[in-house]
Protein backbone atom coordinates (compact mmCIF):
# COMPACT_ATOMS: atom_id res chain seq x y z
CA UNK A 1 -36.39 -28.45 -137.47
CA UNK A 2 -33.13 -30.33 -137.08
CA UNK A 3 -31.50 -28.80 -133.51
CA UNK A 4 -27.87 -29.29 -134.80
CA UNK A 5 -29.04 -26.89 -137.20
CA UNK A 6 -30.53 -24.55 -135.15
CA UNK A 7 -27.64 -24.46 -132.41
CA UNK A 8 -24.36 -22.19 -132.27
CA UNK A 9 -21.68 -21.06 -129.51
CA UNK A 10 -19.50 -18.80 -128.83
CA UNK A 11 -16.61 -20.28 -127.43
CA UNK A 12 -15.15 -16.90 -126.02
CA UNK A 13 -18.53 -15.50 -124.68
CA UNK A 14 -18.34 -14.45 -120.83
CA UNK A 15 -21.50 -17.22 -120.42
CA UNK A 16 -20.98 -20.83 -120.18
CA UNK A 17 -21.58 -22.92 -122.73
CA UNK A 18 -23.82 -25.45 -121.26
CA UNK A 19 -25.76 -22.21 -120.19
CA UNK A 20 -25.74 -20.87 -124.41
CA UNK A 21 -27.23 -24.21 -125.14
CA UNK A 22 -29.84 -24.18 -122.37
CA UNK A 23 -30.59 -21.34 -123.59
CA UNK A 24 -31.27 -21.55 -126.82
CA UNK A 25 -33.08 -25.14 -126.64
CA UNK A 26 -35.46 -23.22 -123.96
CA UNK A 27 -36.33 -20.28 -126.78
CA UNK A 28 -36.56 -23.26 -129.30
CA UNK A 29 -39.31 -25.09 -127.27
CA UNK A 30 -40.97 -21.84 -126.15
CA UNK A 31 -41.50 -20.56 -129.80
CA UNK A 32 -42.72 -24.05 -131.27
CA UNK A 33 -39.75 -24.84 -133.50
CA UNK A 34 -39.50 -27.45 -131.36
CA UNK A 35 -42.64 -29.39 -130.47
CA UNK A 36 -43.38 -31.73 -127.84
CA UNK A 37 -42.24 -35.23 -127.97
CA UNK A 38 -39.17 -34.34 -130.50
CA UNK A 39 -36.16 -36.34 -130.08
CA UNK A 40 -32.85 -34.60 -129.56
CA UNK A 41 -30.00 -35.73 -130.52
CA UNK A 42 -27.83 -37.96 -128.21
CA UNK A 43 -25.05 -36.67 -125.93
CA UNK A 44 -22.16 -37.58 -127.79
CA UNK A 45 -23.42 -36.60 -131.20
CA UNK A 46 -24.46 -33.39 -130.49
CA UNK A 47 -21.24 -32.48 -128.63
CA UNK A 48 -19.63 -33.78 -131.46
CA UNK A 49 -21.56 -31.61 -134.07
CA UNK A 50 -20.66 -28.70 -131.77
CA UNK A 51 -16.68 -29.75 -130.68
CA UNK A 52 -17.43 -29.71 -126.85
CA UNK A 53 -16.96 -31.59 -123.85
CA UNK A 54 -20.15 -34.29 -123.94
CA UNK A 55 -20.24 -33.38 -120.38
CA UNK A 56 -21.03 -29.81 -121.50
CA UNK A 57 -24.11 -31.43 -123.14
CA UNK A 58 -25.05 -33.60 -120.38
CA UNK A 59 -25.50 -31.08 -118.43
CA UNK A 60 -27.37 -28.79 -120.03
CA UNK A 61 -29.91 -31.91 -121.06
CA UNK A 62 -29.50 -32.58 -117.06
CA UNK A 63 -30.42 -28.99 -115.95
CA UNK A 64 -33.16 -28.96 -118.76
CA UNK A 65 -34.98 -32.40 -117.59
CA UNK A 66 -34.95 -30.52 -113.84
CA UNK A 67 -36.85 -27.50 -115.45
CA UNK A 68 -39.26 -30.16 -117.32
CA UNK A 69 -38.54 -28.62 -120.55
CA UNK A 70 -36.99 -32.28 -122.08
CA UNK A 71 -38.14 -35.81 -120.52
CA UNK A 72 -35.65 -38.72 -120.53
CA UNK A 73 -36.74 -41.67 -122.32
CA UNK A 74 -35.14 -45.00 -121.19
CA UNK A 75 -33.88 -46.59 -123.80
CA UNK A 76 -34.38 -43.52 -126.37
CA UNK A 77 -32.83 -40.32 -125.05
CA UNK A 78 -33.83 -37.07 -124.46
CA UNK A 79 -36.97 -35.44 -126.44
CA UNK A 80 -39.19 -32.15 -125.82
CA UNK A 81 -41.25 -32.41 -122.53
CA UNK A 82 -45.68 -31.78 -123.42
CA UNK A 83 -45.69 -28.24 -123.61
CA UNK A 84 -47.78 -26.13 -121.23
CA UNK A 85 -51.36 -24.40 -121.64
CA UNK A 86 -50.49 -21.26 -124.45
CA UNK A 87 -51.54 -18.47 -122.42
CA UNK A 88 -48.46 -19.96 -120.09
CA UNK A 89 -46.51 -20.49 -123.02
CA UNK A 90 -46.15 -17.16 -124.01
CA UNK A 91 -45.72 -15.85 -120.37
CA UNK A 92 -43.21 -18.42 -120.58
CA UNK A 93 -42.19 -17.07 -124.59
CA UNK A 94 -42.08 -13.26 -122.39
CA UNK A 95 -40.23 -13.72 -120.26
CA UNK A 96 -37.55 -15.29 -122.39
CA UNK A 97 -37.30 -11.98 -124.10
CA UNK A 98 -37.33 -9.47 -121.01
CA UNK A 99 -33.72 -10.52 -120.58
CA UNK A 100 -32.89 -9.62 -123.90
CA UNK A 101 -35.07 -6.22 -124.10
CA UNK A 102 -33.38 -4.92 -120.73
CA UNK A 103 -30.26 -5.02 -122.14
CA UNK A 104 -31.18 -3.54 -125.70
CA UNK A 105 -33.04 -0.84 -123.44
CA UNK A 106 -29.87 -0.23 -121.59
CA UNK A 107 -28.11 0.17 -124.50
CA UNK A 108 -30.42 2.87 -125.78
CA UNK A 109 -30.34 4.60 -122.81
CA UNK A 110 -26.78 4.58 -122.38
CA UNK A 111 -26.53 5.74 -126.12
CA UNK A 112 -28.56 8.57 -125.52
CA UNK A 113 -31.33 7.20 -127.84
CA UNK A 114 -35.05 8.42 -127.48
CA UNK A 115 -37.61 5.70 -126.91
CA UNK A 116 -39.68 6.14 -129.28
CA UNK A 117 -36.53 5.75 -131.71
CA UNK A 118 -35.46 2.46 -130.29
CA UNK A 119 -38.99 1.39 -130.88
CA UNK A 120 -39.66 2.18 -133.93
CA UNK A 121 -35.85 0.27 -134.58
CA UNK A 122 -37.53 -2.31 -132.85
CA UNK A 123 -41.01 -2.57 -134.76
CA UNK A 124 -38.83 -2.86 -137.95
CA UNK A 125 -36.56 -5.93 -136.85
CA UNK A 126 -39.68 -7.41 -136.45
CA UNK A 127 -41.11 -6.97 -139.22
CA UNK A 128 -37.45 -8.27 -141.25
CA UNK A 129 -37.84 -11.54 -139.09
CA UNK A 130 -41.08 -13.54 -140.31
């Protein structure tokens, strides 16, 4: 899976964007689509794939090393640190998601939606997204 591919911002969104890319290279290692040892593209070419700062990049790669998630190799860059045992991996692959499930379960709640409606909404996103 190319990354460049795989990556979008949003400019205007209230979160940073060195925070939207840490994010999404995070949910890209912790669902496979990116496997260990896989290069990622340098500093200045994916900030200028994306039109940001290459600082922007730099430090999300920065933060990233910190969390082990990407290794620095001298000489080669940045790839995908060895991933972790699975049963960690998807406690890892969990956890990812509560953030986004508390808010959709806000939502509901604030919309006056039943759970079992807002699951069964939920079982059949899944089920769209192989």
């Amino acid at each position: 899976m190319s990354l460049l591919a795989a990556l979008s911002i949003s400019p205007g969104a209230g979160e940073p964007i060195y925070r939207q890319l840490m994010e999404q290279i995070r949910r890209l290692v912790a669902g496979g689509q990116l496997a260990p040892d896989t290069e990622l593209p340098s500093v200045r070419e994916l900030a200028q794939a994306l039109a940001v700062n290459p600082m922007t990049i730099s430090k999300a790669y920065s933060l990233l090393e910190l969390e082990g998630v990407l290794v620095r190799r001298r000489g080669i860059g940045m790839a995908v640190a060895a991933g972790p045992a699975s049963q960690a991996a998807q406690a890892e692959r969990l956890q990812l998601l509560r953030g986004t499930l508390e808010r959709a379960a806000r939502e509901a709640h604030e919309l006056g939606l039943p759970a079992d409606a807002a699951l069964t909404l939920f079982a059949q996103l899944l089920e769209q997204h192989p």
